[in-house]
PDB file of N, CA and C in Angstrom:
ATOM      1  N   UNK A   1     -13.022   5.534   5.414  1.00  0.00           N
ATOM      2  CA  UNK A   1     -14.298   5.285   6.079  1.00  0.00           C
ATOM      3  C   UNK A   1     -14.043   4.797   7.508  1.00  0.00           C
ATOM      4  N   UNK A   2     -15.081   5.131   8.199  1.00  0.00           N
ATOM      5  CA  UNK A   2     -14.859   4.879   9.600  1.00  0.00           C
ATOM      6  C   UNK A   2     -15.985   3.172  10.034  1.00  0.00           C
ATOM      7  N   UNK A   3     -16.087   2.959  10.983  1.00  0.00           N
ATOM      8  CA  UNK A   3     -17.197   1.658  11.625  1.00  0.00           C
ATOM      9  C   UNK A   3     -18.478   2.191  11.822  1.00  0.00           C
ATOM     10  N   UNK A   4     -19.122   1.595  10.830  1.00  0.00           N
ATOM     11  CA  UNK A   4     -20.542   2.137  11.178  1.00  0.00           C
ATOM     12  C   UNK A   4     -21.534   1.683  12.188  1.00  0.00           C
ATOM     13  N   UNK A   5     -21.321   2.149  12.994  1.00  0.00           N
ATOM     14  CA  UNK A   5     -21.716   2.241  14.526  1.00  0.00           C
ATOM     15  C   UNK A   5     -23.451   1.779  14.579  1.00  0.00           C
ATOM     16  N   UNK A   6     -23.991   2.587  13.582  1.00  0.00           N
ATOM     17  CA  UNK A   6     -25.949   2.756  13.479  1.00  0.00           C
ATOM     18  C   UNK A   6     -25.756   1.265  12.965  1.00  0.00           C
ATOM     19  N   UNK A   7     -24.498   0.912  11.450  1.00  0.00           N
ATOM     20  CA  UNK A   7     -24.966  -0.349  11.230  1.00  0.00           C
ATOM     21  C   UNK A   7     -25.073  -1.591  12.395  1.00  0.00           C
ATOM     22  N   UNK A   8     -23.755  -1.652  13.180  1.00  0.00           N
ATOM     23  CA  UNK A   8     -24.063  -2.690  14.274  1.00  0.00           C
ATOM     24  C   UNK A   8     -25.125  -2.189  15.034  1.00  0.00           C
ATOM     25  N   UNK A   9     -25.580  -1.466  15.306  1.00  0.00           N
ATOM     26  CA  UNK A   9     -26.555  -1.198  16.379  1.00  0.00           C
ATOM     27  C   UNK A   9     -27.765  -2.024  15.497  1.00  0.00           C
ATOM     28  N   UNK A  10     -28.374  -1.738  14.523  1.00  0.00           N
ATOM     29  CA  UNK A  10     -29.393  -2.197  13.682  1.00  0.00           C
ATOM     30  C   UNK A  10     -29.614  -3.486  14.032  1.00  0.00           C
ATOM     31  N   UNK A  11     -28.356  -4.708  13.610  1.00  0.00           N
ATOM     32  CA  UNK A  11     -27.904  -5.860  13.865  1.00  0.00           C
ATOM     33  C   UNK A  11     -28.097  -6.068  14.777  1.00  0.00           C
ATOM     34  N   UNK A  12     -27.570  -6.267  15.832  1.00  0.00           N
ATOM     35  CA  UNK A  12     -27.763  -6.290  17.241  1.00  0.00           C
ATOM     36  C   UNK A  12     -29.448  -6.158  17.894  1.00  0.00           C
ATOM     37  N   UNK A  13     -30.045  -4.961  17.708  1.00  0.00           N
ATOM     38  CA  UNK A  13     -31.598  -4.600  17.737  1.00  0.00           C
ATOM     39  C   UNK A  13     -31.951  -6.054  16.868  1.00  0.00           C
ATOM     40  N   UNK A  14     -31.586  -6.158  16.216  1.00  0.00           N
ATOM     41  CA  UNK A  14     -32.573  -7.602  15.685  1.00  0.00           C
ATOM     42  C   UNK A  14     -31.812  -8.985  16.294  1.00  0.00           C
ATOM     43  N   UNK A  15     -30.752  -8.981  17.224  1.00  0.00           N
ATOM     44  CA  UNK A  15     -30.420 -10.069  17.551  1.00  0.00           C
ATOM     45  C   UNK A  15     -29.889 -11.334  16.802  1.00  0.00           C
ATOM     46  N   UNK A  16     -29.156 -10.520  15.692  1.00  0.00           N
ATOM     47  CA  UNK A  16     -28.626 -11.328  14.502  1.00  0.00           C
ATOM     48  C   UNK A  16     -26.747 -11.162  14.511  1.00  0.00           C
ATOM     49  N   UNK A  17     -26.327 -11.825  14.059  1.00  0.00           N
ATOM     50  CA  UNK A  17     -24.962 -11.947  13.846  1.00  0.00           C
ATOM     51  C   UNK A  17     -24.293 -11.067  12.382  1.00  0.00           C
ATOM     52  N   UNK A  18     -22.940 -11.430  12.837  1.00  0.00           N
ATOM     53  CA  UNK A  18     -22.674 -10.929  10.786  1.00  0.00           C
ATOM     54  C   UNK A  18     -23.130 -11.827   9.940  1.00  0.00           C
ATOM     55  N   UNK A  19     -22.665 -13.023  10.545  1.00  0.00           N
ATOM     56  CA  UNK A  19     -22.667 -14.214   9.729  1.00  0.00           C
ATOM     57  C   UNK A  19     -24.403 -14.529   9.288  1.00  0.00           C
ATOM     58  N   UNK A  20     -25.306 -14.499  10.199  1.00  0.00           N
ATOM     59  CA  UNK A  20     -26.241 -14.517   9.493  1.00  0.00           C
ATOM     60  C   UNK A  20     -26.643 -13.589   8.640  1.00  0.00           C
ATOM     61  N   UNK A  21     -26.620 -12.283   8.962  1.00  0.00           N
ATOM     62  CA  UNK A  21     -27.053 -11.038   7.888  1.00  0.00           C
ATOM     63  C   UNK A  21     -26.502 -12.013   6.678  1.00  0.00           C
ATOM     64  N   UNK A  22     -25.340 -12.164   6.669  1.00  0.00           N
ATOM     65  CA  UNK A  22     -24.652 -11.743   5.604  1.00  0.00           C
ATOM     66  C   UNK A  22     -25.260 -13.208   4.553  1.00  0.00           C
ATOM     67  N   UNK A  23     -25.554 -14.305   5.158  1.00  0.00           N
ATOM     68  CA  UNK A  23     -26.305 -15.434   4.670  1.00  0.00           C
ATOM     69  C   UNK A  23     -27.183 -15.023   4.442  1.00  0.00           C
ATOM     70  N   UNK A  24     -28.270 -14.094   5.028  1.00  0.00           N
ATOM     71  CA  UNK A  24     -29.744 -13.614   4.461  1.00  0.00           C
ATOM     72  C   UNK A  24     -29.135 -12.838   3.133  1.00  0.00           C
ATOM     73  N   UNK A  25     -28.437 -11.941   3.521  1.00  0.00           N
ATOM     74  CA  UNK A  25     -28.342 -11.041   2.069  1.00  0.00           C
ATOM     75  C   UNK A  25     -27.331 -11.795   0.923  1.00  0.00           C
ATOM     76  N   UNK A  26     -27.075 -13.035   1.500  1.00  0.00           N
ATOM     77  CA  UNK A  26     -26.118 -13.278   0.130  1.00  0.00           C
ATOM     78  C   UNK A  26     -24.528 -13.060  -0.301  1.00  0.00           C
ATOM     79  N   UNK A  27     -24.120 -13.138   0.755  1.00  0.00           N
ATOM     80  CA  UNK A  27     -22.597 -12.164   0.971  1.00  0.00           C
ATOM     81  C   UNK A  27     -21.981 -13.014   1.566  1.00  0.00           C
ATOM     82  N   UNK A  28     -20.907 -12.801   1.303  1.00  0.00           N
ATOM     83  CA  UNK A  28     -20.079 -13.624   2.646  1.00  0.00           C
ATOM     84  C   UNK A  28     -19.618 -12.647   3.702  1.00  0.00           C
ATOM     85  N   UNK A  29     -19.543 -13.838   5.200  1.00  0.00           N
ATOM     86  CA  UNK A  29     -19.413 -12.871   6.539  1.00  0.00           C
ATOM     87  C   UNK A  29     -18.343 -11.989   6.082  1.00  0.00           C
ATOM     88  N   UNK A  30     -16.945 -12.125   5.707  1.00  0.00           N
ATOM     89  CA  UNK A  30     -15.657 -11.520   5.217  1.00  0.00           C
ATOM     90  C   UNK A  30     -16.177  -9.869   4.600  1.00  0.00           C
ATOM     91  N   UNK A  31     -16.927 -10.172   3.307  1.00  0.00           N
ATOM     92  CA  UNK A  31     -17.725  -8.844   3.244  1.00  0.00           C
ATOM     93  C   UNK A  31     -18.365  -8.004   3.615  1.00  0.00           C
ATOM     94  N   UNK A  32     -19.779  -8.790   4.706  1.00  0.00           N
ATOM     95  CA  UNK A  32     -20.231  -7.718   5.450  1.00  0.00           C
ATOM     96  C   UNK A  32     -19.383  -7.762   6.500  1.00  0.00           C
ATOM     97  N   UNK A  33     -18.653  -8.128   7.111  1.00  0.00           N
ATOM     98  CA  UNK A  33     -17.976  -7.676   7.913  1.00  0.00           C
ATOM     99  C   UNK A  33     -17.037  -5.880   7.668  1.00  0.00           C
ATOM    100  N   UNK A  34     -16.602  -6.378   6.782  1.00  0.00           N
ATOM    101  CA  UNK A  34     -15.992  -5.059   5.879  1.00  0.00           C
ATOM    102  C   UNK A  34     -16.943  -3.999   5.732  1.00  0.00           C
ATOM    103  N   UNK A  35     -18.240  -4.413   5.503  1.00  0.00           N
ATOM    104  CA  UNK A  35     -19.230  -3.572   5.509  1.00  0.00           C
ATOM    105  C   UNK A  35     -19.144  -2.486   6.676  1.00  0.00           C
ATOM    106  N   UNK A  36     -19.560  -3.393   7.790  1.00  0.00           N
ATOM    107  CA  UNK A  36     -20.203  -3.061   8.842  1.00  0.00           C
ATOM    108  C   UNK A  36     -18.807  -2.387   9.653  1.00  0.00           C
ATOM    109  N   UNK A  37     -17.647  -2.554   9.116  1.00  0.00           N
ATOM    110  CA  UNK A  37     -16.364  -1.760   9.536  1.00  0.00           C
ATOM    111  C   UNK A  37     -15.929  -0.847   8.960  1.00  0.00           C
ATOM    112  N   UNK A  38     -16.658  -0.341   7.607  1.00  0.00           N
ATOM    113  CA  UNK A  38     -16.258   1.062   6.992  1.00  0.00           C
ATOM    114  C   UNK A  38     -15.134   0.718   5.840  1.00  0.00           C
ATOM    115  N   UNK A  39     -14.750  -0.628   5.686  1.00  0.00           N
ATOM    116  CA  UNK A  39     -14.005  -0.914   5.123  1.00  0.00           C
ATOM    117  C   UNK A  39     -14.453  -1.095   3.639  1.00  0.00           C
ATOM    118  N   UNK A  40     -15.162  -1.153   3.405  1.00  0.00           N
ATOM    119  CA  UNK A  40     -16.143  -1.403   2.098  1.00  0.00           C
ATOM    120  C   UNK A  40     -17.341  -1.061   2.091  1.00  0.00           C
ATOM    121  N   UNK A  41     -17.823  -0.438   0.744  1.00  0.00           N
ATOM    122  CA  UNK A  41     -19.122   0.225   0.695  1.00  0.00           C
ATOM    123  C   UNK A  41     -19.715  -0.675  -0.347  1.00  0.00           C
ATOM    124  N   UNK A  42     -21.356  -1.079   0.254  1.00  0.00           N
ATOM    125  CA  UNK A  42     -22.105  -2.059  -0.888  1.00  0.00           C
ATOM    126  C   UNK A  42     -22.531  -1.621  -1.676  1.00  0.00           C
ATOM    127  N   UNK A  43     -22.788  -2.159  -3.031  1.00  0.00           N
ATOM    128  CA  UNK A  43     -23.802  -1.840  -4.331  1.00  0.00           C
ATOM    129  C   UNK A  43     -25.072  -1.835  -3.311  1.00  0.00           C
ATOM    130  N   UNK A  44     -25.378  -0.690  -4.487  1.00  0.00           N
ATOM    131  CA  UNK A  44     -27.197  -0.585  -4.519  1.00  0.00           C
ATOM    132  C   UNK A  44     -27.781  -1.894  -3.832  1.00  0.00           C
ATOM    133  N   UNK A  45     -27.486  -3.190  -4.685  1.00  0.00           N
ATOM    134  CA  UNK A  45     -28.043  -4.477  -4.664  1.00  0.00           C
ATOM    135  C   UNK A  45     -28.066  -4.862  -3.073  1.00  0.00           C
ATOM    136  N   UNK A  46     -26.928  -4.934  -2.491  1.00  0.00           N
ATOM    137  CA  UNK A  46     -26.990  -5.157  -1.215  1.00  0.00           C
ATOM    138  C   UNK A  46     -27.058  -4.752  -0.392  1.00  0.00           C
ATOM    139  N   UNK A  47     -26.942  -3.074  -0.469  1.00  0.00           N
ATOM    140  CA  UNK A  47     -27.336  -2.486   0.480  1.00  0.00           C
ATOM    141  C   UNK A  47     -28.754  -2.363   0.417  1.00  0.00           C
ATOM    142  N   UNK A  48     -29.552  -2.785  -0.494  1.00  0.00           N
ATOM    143  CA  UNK A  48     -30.890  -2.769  -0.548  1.00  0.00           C
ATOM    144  C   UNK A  48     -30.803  -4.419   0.657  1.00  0.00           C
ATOM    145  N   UNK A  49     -30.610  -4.963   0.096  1.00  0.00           N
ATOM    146  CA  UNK A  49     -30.534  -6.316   0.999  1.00  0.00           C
ATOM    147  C   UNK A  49     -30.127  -6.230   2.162  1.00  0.00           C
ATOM    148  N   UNK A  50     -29.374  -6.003   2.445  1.00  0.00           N
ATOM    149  CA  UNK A  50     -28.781  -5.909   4.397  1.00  0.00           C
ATOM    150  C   UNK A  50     -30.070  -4.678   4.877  1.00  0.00           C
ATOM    151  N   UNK A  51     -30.236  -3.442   4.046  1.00  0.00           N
ATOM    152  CA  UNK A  51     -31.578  -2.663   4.955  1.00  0.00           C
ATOM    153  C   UNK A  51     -32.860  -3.605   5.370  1.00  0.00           C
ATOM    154  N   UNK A  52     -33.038  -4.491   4.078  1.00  0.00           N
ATOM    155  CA  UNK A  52     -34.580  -5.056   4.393  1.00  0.00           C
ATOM    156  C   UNK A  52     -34.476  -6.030   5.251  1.00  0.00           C
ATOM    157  N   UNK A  53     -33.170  -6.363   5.827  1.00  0.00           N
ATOM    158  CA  UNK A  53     -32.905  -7.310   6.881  1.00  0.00           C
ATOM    159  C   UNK A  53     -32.840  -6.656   7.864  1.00  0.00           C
ATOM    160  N   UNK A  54     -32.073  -6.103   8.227  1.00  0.00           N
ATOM    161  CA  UNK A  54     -31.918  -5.071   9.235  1.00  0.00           C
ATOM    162  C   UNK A  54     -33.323  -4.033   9.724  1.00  0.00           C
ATOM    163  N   UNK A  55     -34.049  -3.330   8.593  1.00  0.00           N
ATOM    164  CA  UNK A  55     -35.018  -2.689   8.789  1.00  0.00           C
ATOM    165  C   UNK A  55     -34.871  -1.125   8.876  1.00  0.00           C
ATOM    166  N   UNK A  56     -33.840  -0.591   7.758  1.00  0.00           N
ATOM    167  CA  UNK A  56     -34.246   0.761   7.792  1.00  0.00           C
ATOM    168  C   UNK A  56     -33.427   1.064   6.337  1.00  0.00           C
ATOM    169  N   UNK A  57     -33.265   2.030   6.169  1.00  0.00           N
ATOM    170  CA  UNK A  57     -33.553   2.926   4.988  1.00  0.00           C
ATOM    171  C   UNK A  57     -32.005   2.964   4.157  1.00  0.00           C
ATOM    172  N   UNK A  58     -32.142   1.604   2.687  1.00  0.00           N
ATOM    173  CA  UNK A  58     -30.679   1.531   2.345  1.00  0.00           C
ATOM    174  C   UNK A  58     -30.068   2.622   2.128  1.00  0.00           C
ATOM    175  N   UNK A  59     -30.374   4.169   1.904  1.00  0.00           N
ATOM    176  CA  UNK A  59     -29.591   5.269   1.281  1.00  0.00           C
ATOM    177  C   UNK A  59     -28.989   5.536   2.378  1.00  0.00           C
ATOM    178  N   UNK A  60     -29.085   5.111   3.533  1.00  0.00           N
ATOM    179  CA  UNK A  60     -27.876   5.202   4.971  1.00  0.00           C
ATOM    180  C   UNK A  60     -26.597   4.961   4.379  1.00  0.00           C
ATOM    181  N   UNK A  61     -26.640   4.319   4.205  1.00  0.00           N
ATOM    182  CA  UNK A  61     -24.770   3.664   3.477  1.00  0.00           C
ATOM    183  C   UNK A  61     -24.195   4.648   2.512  1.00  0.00           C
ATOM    184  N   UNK A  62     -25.506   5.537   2.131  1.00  0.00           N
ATOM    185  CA  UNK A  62     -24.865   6.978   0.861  1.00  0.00           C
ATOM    186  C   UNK A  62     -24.445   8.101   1.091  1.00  0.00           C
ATOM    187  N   UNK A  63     -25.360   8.413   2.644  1.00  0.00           N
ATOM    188  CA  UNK A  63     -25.276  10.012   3.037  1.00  0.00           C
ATOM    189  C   UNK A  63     -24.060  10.302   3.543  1.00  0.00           C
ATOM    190  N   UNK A  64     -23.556  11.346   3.348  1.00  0.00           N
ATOM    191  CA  UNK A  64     -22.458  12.226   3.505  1.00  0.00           C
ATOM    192  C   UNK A  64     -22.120  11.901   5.043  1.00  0.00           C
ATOM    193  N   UNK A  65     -22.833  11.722   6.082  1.00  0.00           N
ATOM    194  CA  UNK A  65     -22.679  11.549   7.505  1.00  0.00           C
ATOM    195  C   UNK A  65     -23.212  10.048   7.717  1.00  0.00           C
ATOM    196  N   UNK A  66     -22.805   8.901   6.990  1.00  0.00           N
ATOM    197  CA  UNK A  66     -22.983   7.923   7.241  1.00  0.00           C
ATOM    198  C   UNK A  66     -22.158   7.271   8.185  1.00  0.00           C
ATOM    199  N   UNK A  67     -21.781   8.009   8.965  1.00  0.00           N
ATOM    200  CA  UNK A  67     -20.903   7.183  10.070  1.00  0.00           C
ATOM    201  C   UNK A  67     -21.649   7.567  11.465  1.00  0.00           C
ATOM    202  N   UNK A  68     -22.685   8.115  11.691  1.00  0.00           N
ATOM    203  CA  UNK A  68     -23.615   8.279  12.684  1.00  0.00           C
ATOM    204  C   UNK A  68     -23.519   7.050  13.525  1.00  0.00           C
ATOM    205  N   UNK A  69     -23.484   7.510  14.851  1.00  0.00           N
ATOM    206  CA  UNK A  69     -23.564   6.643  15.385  1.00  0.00           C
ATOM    207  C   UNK A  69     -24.885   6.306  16.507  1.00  0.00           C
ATOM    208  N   UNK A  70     -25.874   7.643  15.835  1.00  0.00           N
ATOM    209  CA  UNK A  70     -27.185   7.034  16.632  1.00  0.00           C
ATOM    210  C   UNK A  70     -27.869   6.411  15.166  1.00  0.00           C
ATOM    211  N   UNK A  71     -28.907   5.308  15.061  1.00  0.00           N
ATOM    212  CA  UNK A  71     -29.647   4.880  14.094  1.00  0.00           C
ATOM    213  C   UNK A  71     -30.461   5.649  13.749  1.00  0.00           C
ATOM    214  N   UNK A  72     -30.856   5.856  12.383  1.00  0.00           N
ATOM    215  CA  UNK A  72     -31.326   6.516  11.717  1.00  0.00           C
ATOM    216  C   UNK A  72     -33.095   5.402  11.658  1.00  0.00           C
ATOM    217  N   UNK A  73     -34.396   6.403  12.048  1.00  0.00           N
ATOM    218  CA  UNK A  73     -35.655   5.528  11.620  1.00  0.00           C
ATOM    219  C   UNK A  73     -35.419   5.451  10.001  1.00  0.00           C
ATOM    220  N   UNK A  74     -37.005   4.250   9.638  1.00  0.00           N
ATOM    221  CA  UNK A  74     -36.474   3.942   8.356  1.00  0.00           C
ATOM    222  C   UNK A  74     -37.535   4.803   7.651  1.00  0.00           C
ATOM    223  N   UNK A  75     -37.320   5.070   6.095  1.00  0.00           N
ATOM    224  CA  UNK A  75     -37.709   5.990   5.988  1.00  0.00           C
ATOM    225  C   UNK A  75     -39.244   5.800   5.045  1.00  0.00           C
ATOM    226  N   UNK A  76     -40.601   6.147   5.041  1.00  0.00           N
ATOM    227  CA  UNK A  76     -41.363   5.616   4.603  1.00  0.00           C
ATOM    228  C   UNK A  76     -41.956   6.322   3.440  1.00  0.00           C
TER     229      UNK A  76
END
C-alpha cells in the first residue's frame, strides 16, 4: 500500500491532527498514523469512524484505486 494522500488532505481540510482523529475515533495516533500511511488498512468499525470525522464516504479505504490523491466527495 502506498500514503493515502485524499486521506491527509481530508484531515487537514478539517484542521485536525492524527492525534486528534485518532482520539475521536478511538485508536491510537501509532495506528492511524499507519492508516493514513498505507501501512495498515482499518476494519469496517473504524473506517466507519475516521469517515464520520473526517466527512466522506468510509468505502474509500476499499476501492481498488484507494490511493487517489485528489479527495473523493462523500457519498449520499
Amino acid at each position: 500500500m502506498r500514503m493515502r494522500m485524499w486521506l491527509r488532505k481530508y484531515r487537514k481540510t478539517k484542521g485536525l491532527s492524527q492525534k486528534e482523529v485518532a482520539e475521536k475515533a478511538n485508536i491510537t495516533h501509532q495506528f492511524y498514523n499507519y492508516i493514513e500511511n498505507g501501512l495498515r488498512r482499518p476494519s469496517y468499525e473504524v473506517a466507519k469512524k475516521i469517515a464520520s470525522i473526517l466527512d466522506f464516504d468510509w468505502t474509500l479505504f476499499f476501492e481498488v484505486n484507494e490511493n487517489a490523491s485528489q479527495p473523493h466527495n462523500k457519498r449520499r
